[in-house]
N, C-alpha and C. Protein backbone atom coordinates (compact mmCIF):
# COMPACT_ATOMS: atom_id res chain seq x y z
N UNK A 1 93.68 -28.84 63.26
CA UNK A 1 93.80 -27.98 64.40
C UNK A 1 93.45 -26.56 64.00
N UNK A 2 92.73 -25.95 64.84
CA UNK A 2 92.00 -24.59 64.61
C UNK A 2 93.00 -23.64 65.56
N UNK A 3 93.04 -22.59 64.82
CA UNK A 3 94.09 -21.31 65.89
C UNK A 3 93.77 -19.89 65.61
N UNK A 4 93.44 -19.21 66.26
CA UNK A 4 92.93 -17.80 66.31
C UNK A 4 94.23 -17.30 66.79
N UNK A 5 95.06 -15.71 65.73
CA UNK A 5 96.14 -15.37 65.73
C UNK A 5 95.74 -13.92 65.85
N UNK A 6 95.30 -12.83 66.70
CA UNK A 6 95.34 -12.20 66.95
C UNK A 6 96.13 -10.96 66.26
N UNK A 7 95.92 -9.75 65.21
CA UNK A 7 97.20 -9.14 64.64
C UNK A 7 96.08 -7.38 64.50
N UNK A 8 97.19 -6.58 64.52
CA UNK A 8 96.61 -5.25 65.01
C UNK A 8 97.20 -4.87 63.33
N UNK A 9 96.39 -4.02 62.47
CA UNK A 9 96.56 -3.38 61.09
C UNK A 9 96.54 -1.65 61.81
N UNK A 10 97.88 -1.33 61.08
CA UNK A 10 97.47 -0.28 60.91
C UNK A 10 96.91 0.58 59.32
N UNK A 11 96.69 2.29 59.98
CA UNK A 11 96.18 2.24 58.25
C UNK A 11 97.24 3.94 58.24
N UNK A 12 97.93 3.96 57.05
CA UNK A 12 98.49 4.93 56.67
C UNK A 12 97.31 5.84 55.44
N UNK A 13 97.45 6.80 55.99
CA UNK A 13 97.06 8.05 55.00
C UNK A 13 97.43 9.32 54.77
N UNK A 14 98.24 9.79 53.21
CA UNK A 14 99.31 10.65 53.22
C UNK A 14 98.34 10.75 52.35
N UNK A 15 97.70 12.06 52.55
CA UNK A 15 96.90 13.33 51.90
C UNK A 15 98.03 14.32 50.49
N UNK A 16 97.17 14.60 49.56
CA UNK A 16 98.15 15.64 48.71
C UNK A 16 97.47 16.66 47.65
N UNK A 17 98.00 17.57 47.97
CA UNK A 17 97.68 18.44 47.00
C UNK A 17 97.00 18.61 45.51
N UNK A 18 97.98 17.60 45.25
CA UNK A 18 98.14 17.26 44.04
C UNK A 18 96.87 16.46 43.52
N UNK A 19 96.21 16.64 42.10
CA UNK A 19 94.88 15.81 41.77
C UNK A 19 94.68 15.04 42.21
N UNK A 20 93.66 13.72 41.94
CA UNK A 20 93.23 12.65 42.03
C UNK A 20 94.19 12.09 40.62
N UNK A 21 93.82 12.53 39.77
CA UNK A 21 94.59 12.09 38.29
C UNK A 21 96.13 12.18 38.18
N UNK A 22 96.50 13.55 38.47
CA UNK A 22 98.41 13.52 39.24
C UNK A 22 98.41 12.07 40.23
N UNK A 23 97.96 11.80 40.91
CA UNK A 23 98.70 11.57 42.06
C UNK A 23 98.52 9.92 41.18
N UNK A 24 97.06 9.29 40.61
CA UNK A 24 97.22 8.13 39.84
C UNK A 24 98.74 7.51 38.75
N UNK A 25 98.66 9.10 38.24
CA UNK A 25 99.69 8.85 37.05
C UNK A 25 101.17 8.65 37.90
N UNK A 26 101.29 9.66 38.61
CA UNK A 26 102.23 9.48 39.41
C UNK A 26 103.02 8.12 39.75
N UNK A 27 102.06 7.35 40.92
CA UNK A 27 101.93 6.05 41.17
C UNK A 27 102.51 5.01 39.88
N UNK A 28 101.38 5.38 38.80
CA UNK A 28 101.38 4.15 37.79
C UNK A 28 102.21 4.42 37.14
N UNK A 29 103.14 5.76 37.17
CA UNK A 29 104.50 5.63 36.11
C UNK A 29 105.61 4.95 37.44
N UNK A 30 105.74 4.74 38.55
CA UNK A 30 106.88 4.21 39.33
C UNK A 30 106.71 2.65 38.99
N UNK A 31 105.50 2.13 38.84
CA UNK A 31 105.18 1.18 39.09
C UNK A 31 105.47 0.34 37.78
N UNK A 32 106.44 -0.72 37.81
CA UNK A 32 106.60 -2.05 36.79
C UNK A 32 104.70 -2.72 36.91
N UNK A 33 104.65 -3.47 35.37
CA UNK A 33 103.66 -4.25 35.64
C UNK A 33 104.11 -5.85 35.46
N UNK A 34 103.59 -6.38 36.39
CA UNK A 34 103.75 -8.03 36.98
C UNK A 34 103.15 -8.54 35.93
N UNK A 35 103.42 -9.28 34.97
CA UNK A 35 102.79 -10.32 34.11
C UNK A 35 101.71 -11.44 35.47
N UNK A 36 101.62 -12.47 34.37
CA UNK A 36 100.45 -13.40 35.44
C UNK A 36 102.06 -14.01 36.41
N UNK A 37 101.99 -14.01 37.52
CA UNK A 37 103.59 -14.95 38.00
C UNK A 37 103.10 -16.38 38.12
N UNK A 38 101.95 -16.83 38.08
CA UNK A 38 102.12 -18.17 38.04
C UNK A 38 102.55 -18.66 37.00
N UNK A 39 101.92 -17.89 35.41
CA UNK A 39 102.46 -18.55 34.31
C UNK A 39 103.79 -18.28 34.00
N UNK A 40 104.61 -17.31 34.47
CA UNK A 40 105.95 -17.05 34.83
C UNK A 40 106.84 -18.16 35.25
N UNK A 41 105.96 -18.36 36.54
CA UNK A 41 106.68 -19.71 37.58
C UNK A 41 106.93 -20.92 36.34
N UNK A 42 105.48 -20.91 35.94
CA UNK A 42 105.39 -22.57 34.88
C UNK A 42 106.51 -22.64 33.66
N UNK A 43 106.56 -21.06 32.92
CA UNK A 43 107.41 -21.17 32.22
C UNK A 43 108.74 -21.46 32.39
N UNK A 44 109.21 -20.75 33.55
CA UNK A 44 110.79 -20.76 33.90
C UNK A 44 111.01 -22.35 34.53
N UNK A 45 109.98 -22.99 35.56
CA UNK A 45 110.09 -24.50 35.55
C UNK A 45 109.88 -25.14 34.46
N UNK A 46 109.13 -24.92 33.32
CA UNK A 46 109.83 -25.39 32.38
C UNK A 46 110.59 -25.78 31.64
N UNK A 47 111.51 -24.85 31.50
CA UNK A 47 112.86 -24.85 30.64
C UNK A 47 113.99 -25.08 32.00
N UNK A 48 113.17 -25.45 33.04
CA UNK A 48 114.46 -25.62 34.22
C UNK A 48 115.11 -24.70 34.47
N UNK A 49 114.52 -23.17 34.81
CA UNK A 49 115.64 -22.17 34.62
C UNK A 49 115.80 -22.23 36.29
N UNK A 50 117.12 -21.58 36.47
CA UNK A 50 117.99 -21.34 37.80
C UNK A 50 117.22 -20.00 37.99
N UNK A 51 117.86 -20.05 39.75
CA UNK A 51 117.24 -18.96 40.37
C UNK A 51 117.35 -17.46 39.88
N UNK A 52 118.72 -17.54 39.84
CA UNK A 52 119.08 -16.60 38.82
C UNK A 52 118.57 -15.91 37.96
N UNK A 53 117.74 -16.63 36.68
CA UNK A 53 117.50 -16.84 35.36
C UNK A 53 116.05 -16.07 35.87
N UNK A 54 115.40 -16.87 37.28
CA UNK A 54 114.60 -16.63 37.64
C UNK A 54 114.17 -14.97 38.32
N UNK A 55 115.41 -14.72 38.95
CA UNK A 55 115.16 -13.61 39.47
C UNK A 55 115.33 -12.23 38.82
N UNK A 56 115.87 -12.57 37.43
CA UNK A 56 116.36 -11.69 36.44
C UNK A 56 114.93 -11.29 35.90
N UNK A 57 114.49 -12.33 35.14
CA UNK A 57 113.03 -12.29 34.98
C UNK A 57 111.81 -11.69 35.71
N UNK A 58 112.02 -11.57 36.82
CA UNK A 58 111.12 -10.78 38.19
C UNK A 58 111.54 -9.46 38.09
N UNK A 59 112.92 -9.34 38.52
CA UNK A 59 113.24 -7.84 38.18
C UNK A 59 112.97 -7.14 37.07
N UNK A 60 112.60 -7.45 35.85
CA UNK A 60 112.91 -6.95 34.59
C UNK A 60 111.08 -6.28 34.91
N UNK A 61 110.12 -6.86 35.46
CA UNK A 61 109.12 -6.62 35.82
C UNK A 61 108.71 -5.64 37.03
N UNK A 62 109.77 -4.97 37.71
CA UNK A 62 109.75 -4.11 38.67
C UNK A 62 109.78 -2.75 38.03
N UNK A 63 109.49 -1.39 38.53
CA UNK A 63 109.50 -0.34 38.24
C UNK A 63 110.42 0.55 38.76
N UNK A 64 110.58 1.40 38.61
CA UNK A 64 111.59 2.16 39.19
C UNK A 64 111.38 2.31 40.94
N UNK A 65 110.03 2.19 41.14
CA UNK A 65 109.60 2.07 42.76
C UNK A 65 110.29 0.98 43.23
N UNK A 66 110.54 -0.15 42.25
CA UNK A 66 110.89 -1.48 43.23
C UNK A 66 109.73 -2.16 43.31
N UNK A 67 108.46 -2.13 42.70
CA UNK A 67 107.24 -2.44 42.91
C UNK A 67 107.18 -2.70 41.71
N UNK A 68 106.14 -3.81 41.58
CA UNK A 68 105.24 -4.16 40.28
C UNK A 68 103.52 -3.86 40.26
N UNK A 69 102.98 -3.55 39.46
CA UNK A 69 101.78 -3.78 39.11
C UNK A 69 100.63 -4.93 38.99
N UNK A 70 100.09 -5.28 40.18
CA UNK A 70 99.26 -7.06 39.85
C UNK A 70 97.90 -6.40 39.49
N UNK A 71 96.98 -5.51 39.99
CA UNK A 71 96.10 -5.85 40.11
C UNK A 71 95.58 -3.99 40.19
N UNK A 72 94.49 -3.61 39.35
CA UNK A 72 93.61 -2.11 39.49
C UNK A 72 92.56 -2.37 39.90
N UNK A 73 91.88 -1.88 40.65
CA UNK A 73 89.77 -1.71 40.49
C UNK A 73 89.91 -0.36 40.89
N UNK A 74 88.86 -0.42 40.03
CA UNK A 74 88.30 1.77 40.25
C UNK A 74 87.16 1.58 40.47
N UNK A 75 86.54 1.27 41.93
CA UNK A 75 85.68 1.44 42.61
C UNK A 75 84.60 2.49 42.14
N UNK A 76 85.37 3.30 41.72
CA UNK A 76 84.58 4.63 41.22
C UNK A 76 82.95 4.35 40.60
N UNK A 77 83.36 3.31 39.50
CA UNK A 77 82.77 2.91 38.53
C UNK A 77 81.29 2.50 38.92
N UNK A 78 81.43 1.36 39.91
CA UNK A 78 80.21 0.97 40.49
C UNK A 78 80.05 1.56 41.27
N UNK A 79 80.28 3.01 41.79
CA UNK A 79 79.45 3.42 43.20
C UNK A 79 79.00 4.53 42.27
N UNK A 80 79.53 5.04 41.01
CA UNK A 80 78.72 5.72 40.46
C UNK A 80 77.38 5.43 39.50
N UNK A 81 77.30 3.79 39.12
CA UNK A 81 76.34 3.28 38.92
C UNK A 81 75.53 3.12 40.12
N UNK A 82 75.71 3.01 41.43
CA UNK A 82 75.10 3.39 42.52
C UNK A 82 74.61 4.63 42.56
N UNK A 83 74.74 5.87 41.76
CA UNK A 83 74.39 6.93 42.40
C UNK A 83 75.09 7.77 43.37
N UNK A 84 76.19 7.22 43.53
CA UNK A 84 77.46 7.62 44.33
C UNK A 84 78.84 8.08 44.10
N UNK A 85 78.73 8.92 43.12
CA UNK A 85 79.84 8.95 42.20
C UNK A 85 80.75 9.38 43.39
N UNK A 86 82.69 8.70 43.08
CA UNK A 86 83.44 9.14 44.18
C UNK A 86 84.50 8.29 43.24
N UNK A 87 85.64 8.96 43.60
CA UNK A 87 86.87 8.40 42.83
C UNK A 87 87.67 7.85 43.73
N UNK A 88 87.71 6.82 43.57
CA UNK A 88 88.54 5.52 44.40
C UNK A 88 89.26 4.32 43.67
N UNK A 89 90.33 4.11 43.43
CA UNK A 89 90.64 3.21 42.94
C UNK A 89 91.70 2.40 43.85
N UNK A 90 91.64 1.02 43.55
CA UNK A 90 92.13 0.08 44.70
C UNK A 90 93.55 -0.59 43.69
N UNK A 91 94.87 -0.71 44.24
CA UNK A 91 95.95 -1.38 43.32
C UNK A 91 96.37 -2.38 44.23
N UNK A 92 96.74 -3.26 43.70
CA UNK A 92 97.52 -4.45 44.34
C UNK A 92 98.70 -4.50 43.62
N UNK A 93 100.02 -4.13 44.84
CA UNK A 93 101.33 -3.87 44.68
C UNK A 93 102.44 -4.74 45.19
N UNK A 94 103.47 -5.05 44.67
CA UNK A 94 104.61 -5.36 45.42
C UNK A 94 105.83 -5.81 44.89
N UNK A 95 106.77 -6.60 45.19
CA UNK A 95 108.09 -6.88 45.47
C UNK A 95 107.68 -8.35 45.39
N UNK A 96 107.30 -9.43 44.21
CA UNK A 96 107.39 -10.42 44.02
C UNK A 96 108.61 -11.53 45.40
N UNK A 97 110.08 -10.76 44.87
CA UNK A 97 111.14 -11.49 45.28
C UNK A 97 111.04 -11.17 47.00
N UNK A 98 110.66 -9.52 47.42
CA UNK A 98 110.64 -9.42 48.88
C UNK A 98 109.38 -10.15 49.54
N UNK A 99 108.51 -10.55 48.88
CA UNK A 99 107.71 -11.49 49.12
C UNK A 99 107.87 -12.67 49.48
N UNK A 100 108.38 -13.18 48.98
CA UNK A 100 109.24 -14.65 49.01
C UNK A 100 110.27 -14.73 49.96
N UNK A 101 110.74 -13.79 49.99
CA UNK A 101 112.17 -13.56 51.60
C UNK A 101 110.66 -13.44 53.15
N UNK A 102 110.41 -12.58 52.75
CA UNK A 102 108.91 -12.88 53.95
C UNK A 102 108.09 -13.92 54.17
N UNK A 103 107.21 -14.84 53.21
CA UNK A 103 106.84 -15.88 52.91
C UNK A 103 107.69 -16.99 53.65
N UNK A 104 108.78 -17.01 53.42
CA UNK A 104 109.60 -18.33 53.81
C UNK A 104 109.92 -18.36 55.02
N UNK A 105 109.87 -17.15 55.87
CA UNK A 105 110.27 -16.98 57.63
C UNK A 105 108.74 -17.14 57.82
N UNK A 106 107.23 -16.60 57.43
CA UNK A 106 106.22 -16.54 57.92
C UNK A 106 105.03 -16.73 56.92
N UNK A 107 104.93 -17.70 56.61
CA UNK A 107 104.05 -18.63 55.46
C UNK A 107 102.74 -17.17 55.71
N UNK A 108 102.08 -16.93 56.73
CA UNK A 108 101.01 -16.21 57.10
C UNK A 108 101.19 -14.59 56.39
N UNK A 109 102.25 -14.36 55.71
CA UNK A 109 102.47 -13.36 55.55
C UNK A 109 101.61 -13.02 53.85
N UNK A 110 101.80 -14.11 53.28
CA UNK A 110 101.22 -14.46 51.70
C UNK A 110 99.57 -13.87 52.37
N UNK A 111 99.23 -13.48 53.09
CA UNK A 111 97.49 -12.85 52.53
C UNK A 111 97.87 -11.77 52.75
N UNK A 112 98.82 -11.09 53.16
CA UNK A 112 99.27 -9.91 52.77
C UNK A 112 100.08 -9.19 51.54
N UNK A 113 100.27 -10.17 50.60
CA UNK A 113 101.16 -9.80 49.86
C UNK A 113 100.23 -10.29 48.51
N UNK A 114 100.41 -9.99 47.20
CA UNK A 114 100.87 -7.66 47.11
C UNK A 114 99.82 -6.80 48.38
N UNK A 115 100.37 -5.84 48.43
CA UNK A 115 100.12 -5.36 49.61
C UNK A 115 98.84 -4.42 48.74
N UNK A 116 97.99 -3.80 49.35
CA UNK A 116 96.57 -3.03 48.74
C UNK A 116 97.34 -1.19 49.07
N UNK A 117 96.68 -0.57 48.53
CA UNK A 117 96.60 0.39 48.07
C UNK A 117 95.75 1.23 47.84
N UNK A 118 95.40 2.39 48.21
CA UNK A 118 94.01 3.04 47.56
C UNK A 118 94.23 4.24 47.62
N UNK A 119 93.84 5.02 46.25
CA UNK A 119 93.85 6.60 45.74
C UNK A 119 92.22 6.91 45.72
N UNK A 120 92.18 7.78 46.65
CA UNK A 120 90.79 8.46 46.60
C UNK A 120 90.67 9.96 46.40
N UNK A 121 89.52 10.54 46.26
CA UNK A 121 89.43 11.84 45.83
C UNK A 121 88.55 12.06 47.02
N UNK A 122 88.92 13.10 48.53
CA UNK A 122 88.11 13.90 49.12
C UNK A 122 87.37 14.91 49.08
N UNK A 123 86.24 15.32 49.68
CA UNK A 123 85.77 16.65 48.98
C UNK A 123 86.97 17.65 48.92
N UNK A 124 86.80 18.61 48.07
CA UNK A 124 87.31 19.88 48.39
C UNK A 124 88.88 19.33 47.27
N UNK A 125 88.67 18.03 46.62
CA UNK A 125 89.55 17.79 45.72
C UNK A 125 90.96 17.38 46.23
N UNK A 126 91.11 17.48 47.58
CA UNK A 126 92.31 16.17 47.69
C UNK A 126 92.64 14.79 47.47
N UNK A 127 93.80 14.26 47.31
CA UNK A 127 93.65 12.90 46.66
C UNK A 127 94.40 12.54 48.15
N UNK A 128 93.71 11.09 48.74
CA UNK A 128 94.45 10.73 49.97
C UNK A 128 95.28 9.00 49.05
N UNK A 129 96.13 8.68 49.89
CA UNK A 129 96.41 7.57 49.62
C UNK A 129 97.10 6.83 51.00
N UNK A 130 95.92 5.48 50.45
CA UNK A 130 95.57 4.59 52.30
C UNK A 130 96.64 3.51 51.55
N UNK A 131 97.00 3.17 53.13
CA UNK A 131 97.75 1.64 52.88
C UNK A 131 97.84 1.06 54.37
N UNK A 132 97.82 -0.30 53.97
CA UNK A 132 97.39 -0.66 55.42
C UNK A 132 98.61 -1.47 55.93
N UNK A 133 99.79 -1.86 56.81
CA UNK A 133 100.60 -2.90 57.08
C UNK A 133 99.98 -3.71 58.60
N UNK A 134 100.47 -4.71 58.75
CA UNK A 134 100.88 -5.59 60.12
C UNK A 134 101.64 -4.64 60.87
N UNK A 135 101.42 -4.53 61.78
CA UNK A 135 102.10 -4.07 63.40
C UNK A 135 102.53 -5.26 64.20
């Protein structure tokens, strides 16, 4: 069965003063980094660990944001091999465990999760940072 689900994105953008390079470091010091979680998953079903055991393990991987680290691209790179030099870098972020509390009420929610992210550099040297949610 085929189903077309209709959903409106919005896009947040909180502009700052502050560098392109501040505002990166910034970010990447709040931010825990996420090991691989599937090989996570395999290990802890391995040894049969409890949820517990399990969720201890997730947290220990969060940052002071409450967020982990999955995923960087710095766009930058190839648009300046384009001839386009521009500082953009894309992160994939989130809340492993608040994932899973979402996931389980709305299976559809997993192509949203880790949620995207992007630090760019505007002319005139502001750094914006986009994020997009469900409405």
């Amino acid at each position: 069965m085929k189903q077309t689900i209709s959903i409106t994105i919005e896009h947040r953008v909180v502009a700052s003063n502050r560098s392109y390079e501040q505002v990166k470091k910034s970010l990447e010091a709040r931010l825990g980094v996420a090991g691989n979680l599937n090989e996570l998953g395999q290990q802890l079903a391995a040894v049969k660990a409890s949820w517990e055991q399990a969720t201890q393990a997730i947290e220990k991987q969060l940052g002071t944001s409450g967020f982990s680290l999955f995923s960087t691209v710095d766009h930058g790179v190839l648009l300046s091999l384009a001839g386009k030099p521009r500082r953009v870098s894309q992160y994939a972020i989130g809340n492993p465990l608040l994932a899973l509390q979402m996931v389980e009420r709305l299976p559809e929610v997993a192509l949203y999760a880790p949620l995207r992210l992007a630090v760019y550099e505007e002319e005139g040297a502001l750094s914006q940072t986009l994020f997009s949610r469900r409405v």
